[in-house]
Protein backbone atom coordinates (compact mmCIF):
# COMPACT_ATOMS: atom_id res chain seq x y z
CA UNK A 1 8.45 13.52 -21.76
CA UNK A 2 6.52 13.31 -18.31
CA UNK A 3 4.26 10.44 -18.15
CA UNK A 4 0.67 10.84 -17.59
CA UNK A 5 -1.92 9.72 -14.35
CA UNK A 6 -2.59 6.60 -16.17
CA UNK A 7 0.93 5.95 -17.00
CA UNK A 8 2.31 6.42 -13.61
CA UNK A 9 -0.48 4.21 -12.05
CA UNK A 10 -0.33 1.96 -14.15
CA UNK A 11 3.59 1.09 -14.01
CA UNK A 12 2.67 1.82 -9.79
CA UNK A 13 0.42 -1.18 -9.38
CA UNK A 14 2.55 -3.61 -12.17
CA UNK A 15 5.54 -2.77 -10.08
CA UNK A 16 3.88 -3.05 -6.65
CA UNK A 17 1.60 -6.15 -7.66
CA UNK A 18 4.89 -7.82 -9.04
CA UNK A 19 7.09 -7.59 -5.85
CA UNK A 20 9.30 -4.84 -7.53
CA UNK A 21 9.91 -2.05 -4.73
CA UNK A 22 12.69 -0.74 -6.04
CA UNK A 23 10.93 -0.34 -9.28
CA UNK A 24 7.56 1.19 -7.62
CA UNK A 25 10.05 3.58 -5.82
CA UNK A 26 10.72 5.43 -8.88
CA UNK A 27 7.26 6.19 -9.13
CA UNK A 28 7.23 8.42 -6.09
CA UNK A 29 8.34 12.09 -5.96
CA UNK A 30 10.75 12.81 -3.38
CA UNK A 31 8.35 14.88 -1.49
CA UNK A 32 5.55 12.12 -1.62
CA UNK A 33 3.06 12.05 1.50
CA UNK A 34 2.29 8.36 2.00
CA UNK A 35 -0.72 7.97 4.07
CA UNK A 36 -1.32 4.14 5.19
CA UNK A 37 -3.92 4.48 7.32
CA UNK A 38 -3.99 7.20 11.05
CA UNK A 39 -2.86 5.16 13.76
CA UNK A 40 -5.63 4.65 16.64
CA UNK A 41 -4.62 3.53 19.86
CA UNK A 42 -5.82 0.61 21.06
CA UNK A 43 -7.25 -0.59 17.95
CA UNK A 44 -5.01 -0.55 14.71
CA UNK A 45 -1.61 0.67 15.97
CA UNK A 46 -1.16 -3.77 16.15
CA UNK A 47 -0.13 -2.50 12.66
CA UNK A 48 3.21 -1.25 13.42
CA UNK A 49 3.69 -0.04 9.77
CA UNK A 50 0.73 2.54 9.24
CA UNK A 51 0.61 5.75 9.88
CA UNK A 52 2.30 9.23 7.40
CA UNK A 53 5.24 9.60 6.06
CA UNK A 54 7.39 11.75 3.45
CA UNK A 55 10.25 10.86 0.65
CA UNK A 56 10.78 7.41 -0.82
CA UNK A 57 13.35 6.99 1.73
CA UNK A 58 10.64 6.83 4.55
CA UNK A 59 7.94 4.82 2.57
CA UNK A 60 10.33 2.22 1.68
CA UNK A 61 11.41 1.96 5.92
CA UNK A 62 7.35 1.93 6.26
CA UNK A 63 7.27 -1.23 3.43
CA UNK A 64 10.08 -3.13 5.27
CA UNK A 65 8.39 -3.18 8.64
CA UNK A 66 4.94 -4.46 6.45
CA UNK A 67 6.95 -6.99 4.99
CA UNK A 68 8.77 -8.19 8.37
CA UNK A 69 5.05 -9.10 9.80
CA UNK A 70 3.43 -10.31 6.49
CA UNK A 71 4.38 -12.83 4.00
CA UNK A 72 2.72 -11.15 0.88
CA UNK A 73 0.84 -14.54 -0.92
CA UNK A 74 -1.34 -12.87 -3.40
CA UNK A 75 -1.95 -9.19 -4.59
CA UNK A 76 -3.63 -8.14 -7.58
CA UNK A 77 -5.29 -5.23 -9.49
CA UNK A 78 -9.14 -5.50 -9.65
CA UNK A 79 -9.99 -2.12 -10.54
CA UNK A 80 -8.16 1.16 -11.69
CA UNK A 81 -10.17 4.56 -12.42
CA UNK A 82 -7.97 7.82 -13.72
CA UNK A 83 -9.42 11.36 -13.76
CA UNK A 84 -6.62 13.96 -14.26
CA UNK A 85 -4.53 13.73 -11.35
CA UNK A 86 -5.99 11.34 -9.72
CA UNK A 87 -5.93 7.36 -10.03
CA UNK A 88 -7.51 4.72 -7.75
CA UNK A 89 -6.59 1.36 -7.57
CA UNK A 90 -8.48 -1.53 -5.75
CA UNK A 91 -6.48 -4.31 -4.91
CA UNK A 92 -7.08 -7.74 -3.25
CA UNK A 93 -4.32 -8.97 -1.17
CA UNK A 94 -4.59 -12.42 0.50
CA UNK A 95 -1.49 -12.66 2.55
CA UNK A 96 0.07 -14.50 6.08
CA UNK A 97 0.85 -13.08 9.21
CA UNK A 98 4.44 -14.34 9.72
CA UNK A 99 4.02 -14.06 13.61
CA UNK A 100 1.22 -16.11 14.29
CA UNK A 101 0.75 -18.22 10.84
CA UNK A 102 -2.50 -16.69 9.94
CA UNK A 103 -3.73 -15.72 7.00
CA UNK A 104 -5.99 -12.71 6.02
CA UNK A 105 -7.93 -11.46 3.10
CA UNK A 106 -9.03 -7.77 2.09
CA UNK A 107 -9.35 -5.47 -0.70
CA UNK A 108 -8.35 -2.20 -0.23
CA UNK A 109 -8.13 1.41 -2.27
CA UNK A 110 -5.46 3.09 -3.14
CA UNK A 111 -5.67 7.08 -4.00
CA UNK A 112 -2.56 8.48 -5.91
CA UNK A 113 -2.20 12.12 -6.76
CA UNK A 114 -0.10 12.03 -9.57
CA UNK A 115 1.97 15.64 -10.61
CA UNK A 116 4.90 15.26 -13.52
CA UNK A 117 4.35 12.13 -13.56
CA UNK A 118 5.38 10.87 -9.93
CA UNK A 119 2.92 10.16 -7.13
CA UNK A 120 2.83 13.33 -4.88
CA UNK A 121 -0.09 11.57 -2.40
CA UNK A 122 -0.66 7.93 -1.42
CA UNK A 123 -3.60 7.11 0.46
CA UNK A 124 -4.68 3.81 1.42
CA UNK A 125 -8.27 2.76 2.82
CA UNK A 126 -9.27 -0.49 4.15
CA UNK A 127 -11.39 -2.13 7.01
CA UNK A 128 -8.37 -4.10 9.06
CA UNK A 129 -9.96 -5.95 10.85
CA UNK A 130 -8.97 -9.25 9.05
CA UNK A 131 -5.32 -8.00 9.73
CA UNK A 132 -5.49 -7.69 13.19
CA UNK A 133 -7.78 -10.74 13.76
CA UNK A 134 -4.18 -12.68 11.98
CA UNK A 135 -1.97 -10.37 13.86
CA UNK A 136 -3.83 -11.46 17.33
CA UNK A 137 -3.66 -15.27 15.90
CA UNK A 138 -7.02 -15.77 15.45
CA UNK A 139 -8.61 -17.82 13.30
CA UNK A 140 -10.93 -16.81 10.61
């Protein structure tokens, strides 16, 4: 039996909230388009793990570069909304850049399109600026 939208997202953001990546992999179809953000010179490409990618295999190189800059602290669910094959999820993350010891705070959306119940489209929306300001070691 295929799971449903809320199914999927739900075990997504329990698996990704918990530190389980291998778990939250097996919520993504092996043609998933992960799309963390376009890259702008000057600006956010500080943020050497945005940009899109396809397959698990790809996301998961995308997640290990996150997690070589920033020491996850804190990341929770505040909000999920399903309609048919869609989910969004807003999270707060409070988290440290690794680098230069300084911490950040935002909340940020994801979108998931969800088809046979494996994400098919990741899409995540933030403002960054409280990343970069900890990736440039400023205080906030």
């Amino acid at each position: 039996m295929t799971r449903t939208t809320q199914e999927t997202a739900t075990g997504w953001f329990s698996a990704l909230t918990s530190g389980d990546a291998e778990r939250a992999l097996t919520y993504l179809a092996d043609d998933v388009e992960w799309v963390n953000y376009a890259p702008v010179p000057g600006y956010n490409d500080r943020m050497p793990w945005i940009g899109t990618y396809h397959g698990p295999a790809a996301v998961l190189a995308s997640l290990k570069v996150f997690l070589d800059v920033v020491a996850v602290g804190t990341e929770e669910l505040v909000d999920l909304v399903v309609e048919g094959d869609q989910a969004i999820g807003i999270l707060y993350e409070k988290s440290v850049v690794k680098k230069t010891g300084q911490s950040f705070e935002v909340e940020f959306i994801q979108r998931l399109t969800v088809r046979d119940g494996k994400i098919v489209r990741w899409k995540s929306y933030t403002d960054p600026s409280q990343i970069l300001r900890a990736i440039d070691g400023r205080a906030a």
